[in-house]
N, C-alpha and C. Protein backbone atom coordinates (compact mmCIF):
# COMPACT_ATOMS: atom_id res chain seq x y z
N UNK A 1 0.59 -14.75 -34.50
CA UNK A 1 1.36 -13.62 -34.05
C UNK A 1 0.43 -12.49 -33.58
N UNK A 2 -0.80 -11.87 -34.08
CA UNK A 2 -1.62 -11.41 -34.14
C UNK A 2 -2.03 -11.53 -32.90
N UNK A 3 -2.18 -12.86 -32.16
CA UNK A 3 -3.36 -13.28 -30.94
C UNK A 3 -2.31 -12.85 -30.03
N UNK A 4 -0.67 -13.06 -29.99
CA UNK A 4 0.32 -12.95 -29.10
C UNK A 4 0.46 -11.75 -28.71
N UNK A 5 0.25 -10.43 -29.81
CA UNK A 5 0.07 -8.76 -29.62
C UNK A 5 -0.63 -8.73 -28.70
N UNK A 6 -1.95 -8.73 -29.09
CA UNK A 6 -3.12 -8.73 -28.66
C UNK A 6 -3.22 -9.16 -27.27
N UNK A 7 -2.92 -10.56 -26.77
CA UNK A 7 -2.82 -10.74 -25.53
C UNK A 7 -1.65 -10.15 -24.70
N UNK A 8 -0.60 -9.59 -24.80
CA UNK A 8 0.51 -8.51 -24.68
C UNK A 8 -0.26 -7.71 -24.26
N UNK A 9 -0.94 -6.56 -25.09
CA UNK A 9 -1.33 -5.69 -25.15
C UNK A 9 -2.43 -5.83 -23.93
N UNK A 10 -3.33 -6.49 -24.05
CA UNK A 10 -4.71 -6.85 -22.64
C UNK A 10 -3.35 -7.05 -21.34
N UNK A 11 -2.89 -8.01 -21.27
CA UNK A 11 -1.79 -8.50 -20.17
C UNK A 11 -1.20 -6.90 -19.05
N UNK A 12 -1.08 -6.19 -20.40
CA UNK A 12 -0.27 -5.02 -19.74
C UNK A 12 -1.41 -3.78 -19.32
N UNK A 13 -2.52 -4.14 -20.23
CA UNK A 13 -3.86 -3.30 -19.68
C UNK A 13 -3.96 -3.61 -18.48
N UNK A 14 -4.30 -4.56 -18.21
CA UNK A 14 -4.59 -4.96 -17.05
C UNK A 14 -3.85 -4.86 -15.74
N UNK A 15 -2.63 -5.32 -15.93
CA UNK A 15 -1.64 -5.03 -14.79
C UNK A 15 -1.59 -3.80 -14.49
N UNK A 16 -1.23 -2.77 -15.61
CA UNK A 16 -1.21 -1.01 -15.20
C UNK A 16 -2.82 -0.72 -14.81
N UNK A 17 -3.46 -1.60 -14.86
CA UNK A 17 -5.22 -0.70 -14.76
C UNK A 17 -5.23 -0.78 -13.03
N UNK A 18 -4.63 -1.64 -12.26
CA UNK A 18 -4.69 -1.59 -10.70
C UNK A 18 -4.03 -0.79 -10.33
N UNK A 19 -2.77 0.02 -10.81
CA UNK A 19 -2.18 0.92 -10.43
C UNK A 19 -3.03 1.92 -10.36
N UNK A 20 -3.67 2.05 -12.02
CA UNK A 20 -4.26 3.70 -12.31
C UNK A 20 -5.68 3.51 -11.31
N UNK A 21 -5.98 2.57 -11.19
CA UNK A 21 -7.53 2.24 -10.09
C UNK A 21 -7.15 2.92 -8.92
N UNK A 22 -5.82 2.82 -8.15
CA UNK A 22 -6.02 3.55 -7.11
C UNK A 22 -6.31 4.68 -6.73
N UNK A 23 -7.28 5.39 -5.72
CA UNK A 23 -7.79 6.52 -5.49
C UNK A 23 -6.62 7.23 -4.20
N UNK A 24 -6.11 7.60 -4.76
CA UNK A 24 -4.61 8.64 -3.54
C UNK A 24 -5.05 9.62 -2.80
N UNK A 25 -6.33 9.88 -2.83
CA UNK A 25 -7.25 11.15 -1.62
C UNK A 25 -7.67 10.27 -1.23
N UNK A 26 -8.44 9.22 -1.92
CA UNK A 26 -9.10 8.07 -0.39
C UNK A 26 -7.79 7.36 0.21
N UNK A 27 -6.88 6.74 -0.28
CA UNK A 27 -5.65 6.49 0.45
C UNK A 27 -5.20 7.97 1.93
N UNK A 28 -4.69 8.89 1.19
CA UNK A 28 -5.08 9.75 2.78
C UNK A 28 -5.92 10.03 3.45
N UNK A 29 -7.26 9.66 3.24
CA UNK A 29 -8.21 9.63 4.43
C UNK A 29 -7.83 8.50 4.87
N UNK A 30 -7.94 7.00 4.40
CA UNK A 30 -7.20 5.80 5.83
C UNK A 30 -6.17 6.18 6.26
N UNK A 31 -4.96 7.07 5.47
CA UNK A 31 -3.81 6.71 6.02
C UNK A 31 -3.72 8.05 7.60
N UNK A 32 -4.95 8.52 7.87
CA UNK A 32 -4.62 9.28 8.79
C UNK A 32 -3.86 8.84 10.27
N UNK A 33 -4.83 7.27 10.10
CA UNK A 33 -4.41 6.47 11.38
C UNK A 33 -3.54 6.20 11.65
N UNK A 34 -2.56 6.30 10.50
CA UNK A 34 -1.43 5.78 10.23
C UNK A 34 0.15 7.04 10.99
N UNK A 35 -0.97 8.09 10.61
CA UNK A 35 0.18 9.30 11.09
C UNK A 35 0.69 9.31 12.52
N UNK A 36 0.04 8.73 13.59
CA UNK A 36 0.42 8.40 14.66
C UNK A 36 1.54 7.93 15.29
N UNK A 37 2.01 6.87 13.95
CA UNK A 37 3.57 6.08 14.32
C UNK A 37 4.20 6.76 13.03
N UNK A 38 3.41 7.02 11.78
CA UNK A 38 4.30 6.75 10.49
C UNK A 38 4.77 8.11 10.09
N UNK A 39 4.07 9.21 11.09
CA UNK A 39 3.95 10.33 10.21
C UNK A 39 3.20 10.86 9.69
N UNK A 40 2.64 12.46 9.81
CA UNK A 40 1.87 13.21 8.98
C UNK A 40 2.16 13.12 7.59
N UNK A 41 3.39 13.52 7.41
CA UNK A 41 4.09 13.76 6.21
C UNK A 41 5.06 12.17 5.53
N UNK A 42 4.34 10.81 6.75
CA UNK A 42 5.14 9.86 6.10
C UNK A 42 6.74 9.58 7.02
N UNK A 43 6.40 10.79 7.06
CA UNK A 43 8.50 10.54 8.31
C UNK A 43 7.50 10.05 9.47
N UNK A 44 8.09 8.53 9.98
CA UNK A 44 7.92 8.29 11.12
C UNK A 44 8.23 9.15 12.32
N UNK A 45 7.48 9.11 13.32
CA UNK A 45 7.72 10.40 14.38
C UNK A 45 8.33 8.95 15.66
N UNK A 46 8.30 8.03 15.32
CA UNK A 46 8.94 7.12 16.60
C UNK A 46 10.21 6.78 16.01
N UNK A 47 11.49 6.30 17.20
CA UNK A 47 12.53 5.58 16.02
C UNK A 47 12.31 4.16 16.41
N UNK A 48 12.75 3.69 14.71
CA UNK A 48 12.36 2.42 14.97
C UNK A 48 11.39 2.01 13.98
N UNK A 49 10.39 3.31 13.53
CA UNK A 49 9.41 2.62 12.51
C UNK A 49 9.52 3.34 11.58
N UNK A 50 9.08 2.26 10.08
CA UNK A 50 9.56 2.93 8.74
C UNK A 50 9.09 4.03 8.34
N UNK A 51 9.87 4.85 7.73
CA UNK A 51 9.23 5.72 6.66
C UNK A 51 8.49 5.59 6.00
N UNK A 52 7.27 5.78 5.43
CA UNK A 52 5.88 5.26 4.20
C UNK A 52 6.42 6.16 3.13
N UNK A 53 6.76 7.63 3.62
CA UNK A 53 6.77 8.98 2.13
C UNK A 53 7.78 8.04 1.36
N UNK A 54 7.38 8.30 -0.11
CA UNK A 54 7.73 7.89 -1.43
C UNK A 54 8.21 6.11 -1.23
N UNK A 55 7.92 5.28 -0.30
CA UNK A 55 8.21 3.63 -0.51
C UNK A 55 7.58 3.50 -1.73
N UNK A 56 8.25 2.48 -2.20
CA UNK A 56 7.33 1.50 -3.78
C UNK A 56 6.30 1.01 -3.14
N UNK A 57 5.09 1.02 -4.32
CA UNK A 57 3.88 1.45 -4.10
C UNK A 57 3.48 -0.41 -3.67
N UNK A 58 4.15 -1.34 -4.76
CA UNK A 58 3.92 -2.52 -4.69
C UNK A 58 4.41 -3.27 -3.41
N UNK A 59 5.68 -2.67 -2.75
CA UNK A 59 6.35 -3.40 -1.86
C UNK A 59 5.07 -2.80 -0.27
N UNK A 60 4.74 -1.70 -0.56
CA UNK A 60 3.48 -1.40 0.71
C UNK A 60 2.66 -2.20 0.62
N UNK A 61 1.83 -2.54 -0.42
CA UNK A 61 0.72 -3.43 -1.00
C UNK A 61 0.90 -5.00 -0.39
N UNK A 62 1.96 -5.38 -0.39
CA UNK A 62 2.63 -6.59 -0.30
C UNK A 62 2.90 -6.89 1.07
N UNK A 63 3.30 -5.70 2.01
CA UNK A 63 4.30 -5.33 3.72
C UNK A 63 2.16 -5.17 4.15
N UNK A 64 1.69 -4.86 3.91
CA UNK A 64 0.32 -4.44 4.75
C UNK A 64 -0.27 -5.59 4.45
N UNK A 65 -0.62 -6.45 3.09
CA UNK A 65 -1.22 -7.56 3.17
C UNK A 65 -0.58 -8.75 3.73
N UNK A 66 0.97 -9.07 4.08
CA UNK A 66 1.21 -9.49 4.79
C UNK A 66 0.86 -9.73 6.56
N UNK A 67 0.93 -8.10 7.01
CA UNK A 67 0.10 -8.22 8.06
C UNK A 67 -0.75 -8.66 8.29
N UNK A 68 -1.84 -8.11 6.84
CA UNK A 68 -3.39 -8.84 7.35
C UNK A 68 -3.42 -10.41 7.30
N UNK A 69 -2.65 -10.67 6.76
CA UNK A 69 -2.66 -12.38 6.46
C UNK A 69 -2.17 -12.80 7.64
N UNK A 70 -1.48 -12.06 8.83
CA UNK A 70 -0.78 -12.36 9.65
C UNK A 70 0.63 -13.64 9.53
N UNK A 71 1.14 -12.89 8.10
CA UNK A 71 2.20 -14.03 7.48
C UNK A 71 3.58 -13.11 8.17
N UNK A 72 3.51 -11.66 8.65
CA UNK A 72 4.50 -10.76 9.57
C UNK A 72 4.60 -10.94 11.11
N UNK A 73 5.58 -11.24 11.53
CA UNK A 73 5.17 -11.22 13.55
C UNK A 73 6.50 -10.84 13.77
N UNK A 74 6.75 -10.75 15.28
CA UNK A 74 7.43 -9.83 15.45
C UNK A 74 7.99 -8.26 15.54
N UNK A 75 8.32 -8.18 16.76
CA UNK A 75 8.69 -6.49 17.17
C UNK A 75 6.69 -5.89 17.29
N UNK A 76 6.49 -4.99 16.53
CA UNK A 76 4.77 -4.70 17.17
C UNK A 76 4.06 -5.11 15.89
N UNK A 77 4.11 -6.36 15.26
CA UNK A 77 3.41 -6.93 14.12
C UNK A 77 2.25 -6.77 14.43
N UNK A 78 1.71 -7.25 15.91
CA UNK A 78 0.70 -7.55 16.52
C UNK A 78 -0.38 -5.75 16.08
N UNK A 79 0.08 -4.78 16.45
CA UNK A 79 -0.31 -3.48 16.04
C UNK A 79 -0.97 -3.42 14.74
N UNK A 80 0.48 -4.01 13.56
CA UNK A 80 -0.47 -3.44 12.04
C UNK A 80 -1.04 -4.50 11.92
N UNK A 81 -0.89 -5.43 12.38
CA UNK A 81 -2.32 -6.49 12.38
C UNK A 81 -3.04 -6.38 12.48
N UNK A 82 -3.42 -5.72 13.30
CA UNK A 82 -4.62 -5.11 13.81
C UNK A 82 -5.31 -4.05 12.66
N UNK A 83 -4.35 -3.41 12.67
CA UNK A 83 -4.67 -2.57 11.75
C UNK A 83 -5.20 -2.85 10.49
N UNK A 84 -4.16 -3.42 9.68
CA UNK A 84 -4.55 -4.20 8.56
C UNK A 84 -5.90 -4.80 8.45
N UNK A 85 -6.23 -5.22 9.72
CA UNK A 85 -7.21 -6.65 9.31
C UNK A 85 -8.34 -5.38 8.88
N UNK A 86 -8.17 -4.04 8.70
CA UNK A 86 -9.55 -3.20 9.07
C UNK A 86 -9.39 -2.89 7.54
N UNK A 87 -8.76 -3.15 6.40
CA UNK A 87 -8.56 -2.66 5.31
C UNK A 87 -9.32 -3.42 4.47
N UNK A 88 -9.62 -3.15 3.48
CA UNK A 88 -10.10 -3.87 2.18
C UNK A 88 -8.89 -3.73 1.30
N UNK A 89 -9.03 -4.82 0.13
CA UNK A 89 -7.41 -4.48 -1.01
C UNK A 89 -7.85 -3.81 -1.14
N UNK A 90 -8.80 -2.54 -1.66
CA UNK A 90 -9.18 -1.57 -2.37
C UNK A 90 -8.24 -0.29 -1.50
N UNK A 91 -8.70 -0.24 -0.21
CA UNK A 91 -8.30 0.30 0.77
C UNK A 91 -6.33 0.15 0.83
N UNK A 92 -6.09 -0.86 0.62
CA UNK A 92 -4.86 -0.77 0.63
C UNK A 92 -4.15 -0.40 -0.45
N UNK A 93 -4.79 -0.77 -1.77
CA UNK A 93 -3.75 -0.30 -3.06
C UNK A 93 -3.81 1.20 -2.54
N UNK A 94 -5.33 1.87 -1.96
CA UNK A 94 -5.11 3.56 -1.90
C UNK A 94 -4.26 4.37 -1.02
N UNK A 95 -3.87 3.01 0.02
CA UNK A 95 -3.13 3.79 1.47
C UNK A 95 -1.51 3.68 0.70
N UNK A 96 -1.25 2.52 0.08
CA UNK A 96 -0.22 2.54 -0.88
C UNK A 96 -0.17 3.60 -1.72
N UNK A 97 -0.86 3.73 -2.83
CA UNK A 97 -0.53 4.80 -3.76
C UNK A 97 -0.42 5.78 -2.64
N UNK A 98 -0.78 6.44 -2.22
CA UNK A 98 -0.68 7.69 -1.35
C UNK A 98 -0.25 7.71 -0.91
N UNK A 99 0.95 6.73 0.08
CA UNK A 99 2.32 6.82 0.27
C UNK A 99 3.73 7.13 -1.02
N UNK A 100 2.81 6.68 -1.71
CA UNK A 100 4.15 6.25 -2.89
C UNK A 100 4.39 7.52 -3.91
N UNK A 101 3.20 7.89 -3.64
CA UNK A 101 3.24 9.18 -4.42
C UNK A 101 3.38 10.76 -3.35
N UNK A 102 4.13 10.50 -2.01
CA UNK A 102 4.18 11.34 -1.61
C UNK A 102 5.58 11.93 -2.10
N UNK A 103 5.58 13.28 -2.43
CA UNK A 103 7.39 13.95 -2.43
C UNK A 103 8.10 14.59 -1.63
């Protein structure tokens, strides 16, 4: 019972430690590129493309590494593809948190 805590306890270290890893000032320095279609403030300035301010932090993480994997196509996939491919995960958990934590 002891070892079952214990690995609980590491299990959930770990999962919350990638959240708290992300850096949300280096996330807005990449995400400047981003303000072009998505928004200064996150409100897309085109219609047609999503909002980033306050999305779940995991579902960005997930929508951008898709791109880079090029597992997204369609409509201007071809764009954050591009984009994407220029990220590191490091780079992306931060462009994430810093969307996710915008209010």
């Amino acid at each position: 019972m002891k070892n079952m805590v214990i690995s609980a306890v590491l299990a959930a270290g770990l999962m919350s430690g990638s959240a708290l890893a992300a850096d949300i000032e280096a996330g807005k320095a990449k995400a400047a590129i981003c303000a072009a279609c998505h928004g200064a403030d996150g409100i897309a300035v085109i219609p047609g493309y999503p909002n980033l301010k306050g999305q779940n932090e995991q579902y960005l993480v997930t929508s951008i590494k898709a791109y880079k994997n090029k597992e997204r196509s369609g409509g201007l996939a071809a764009v954050m593809q591009a984009q994407a491919s220029m990220l590191s995960d490091e780079d992306i958990a931060n462009v994430a948190a810093y969307y996710a934590n915008m209010k």
